[in-house]
N, C-alpha and C. Protein backbone atom coordinates (compact mmCIF):
# COMPACT_ATOMS: atom_id res chain seq x y z
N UNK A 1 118.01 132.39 54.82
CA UNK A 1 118.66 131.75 55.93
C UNK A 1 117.66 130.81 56.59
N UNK A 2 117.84 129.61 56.83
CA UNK A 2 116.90 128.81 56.74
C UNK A 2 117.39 128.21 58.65
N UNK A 3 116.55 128.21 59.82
CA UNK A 3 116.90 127.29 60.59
C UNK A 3 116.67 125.87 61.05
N UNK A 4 117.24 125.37 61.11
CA UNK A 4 117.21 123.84 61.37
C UNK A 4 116.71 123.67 63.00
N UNK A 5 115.39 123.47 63.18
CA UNK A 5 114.75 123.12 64.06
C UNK A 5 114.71 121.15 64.59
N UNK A 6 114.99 121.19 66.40
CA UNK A 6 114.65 119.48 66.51
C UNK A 6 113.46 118.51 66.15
N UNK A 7 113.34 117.76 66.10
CA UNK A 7 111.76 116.81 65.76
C UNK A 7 111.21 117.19 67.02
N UNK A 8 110.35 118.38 67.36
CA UNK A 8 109.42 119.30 67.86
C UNK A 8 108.74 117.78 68.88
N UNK A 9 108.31 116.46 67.91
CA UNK A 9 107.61 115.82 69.00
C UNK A 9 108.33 115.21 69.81
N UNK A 10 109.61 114.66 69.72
CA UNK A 10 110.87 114.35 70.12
C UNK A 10 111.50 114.90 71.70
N UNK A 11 110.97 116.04 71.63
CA UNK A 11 111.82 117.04 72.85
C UNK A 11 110.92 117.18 74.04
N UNK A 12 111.54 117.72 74.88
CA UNK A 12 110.38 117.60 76.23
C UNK A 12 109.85 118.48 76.61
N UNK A 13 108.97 118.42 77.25
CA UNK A 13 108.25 119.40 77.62
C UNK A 13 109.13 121.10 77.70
N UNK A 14 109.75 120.94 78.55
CA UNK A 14 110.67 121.88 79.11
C UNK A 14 111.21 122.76 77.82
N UNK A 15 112.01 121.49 77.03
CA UNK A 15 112.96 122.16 75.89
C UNK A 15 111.63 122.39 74.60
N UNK A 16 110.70 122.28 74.88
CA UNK A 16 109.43 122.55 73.55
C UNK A 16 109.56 124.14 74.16
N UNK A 17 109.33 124.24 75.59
CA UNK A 17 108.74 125.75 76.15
C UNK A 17 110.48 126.80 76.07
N UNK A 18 110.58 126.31 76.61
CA UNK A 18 112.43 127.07 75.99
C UNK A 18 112.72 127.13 74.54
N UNK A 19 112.29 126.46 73.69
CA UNK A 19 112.45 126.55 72.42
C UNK A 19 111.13 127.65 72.03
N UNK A 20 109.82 127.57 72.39
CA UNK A 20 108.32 128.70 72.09
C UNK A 20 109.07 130.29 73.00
N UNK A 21 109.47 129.79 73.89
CA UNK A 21 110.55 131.29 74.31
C UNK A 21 111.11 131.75 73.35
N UNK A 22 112.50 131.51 73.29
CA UNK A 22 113.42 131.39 72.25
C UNK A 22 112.92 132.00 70.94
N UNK A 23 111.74 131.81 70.41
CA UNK A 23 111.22 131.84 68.89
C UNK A 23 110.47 133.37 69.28
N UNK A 24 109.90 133.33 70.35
CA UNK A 24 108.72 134.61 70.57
C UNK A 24 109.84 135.86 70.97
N UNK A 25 110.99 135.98 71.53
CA UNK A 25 111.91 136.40 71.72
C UNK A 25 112.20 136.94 70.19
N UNK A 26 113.13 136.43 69.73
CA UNK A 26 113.61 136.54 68.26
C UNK A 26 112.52 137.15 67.58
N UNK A 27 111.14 136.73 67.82
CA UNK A 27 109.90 137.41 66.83
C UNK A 27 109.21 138.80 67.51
N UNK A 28 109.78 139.17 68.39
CA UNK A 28 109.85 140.98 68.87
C UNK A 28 110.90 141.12 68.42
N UNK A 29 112.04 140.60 68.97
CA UNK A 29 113.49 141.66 68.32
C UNK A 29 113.39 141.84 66.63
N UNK A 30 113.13 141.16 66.02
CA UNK A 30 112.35 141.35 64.46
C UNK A 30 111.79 142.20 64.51
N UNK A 31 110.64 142.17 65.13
CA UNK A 31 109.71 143.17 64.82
C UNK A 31 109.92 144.40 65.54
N UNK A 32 110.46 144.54 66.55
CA UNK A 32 111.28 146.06 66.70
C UNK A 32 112.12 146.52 65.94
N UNK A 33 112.67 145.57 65.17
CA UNK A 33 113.97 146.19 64.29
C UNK A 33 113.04 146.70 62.88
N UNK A 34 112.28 145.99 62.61
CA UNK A 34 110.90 146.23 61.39
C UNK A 34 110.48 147.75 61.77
N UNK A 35 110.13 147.65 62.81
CA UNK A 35 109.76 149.22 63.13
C UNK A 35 110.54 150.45 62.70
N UNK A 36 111.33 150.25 63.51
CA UNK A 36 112.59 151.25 63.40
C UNK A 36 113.22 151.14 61.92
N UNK A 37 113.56 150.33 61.27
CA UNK A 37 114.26 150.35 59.61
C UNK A 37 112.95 151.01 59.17
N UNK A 38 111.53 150.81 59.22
CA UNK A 38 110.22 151.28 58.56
C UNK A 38 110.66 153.07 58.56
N UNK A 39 110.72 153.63 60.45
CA UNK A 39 110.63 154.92 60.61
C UNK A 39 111.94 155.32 60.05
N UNK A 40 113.14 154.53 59.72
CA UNK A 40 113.85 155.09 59.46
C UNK A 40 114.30 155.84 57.53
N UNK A 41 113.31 154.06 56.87
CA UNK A 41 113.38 154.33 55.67
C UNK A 41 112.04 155.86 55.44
N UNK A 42 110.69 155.69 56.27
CA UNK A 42 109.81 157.17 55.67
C UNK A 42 110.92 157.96 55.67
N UNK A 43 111.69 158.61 56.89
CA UNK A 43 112.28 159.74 57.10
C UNK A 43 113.27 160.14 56.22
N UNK A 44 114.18 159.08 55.56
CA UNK A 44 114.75 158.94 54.34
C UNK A 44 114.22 159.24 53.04
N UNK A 45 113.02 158.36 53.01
CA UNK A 45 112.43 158.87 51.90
C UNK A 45 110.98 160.53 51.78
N UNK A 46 111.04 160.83 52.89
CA UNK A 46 110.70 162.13 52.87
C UNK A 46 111.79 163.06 53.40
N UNK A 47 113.12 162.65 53.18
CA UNK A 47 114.28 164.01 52.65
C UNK A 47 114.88 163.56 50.90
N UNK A 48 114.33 162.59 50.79
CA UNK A 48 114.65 162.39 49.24
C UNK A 48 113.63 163.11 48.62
N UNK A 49 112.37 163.09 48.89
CA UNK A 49 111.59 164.06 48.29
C UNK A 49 111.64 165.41 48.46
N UNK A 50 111.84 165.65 49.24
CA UNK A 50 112.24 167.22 49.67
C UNK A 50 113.06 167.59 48.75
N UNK A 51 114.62 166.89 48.76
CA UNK A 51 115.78 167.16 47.67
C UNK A 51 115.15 167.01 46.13
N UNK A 52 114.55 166.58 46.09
CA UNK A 52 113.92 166.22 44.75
C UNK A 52 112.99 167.56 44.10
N UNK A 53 112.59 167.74 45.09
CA UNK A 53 111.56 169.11 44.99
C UNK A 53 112.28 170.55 44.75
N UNK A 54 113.03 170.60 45.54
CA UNK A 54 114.33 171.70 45.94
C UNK A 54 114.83 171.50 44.73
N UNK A 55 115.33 170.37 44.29
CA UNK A 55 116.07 170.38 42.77
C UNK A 55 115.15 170.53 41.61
N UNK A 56 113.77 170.49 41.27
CA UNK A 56 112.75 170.49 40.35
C UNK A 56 112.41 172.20 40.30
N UNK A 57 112.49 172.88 41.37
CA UNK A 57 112.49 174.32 41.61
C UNK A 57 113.71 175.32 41.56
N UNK A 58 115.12 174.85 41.45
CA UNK A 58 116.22 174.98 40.52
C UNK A 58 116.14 174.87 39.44
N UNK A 59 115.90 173.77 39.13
CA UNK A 59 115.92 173.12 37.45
C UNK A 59 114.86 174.02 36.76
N UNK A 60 113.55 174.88 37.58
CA UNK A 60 112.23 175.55 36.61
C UNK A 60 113.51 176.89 36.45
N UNK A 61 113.34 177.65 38.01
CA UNK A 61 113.97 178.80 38.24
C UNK A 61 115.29 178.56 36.73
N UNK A 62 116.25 178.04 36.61
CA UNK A 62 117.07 178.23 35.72
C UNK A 62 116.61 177.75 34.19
N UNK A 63 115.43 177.54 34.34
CA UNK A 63 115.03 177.19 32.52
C UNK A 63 114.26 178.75 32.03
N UNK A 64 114.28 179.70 33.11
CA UNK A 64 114.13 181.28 32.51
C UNK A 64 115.49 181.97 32.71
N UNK A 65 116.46 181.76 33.07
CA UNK A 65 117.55 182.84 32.47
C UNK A 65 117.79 181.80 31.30
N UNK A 66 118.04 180.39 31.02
CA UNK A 66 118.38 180.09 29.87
C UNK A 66 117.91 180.83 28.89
């Protein structure tokens, strides 16, 4: 997704600093959302391992009554 920014030297003072807002804004809400998908994928992927483990200790346990 690509944004289409104005000719930066073009604009005025005002709308350069409303536009460096604007961008620093958007570049926390990113990076809070980075955070949170991060803590959300470990926690995901340490109950996939868990299940994984739990199932590898089934799978031993039943290869002795076979």
């Amino acid at each position: 997704m690509a944004t289409i920014i104005p000719d930066y030297r073009r604009m005025t003072r005002g709308d350069r600093r409303s536009l460096i807002v604007m961008l620093l804004k958007a570049r926390r809400e990113v990076d809070t959302d980075l955070v949170v998908a991060a803590r959300e994928y470990n926690a995901a992927k340490a109950r996939l391992d868990e299940l994984q483990q739990r199932r590898s200790d089934i799978e031993h346990s039943l290869s002795y009554i076979d």
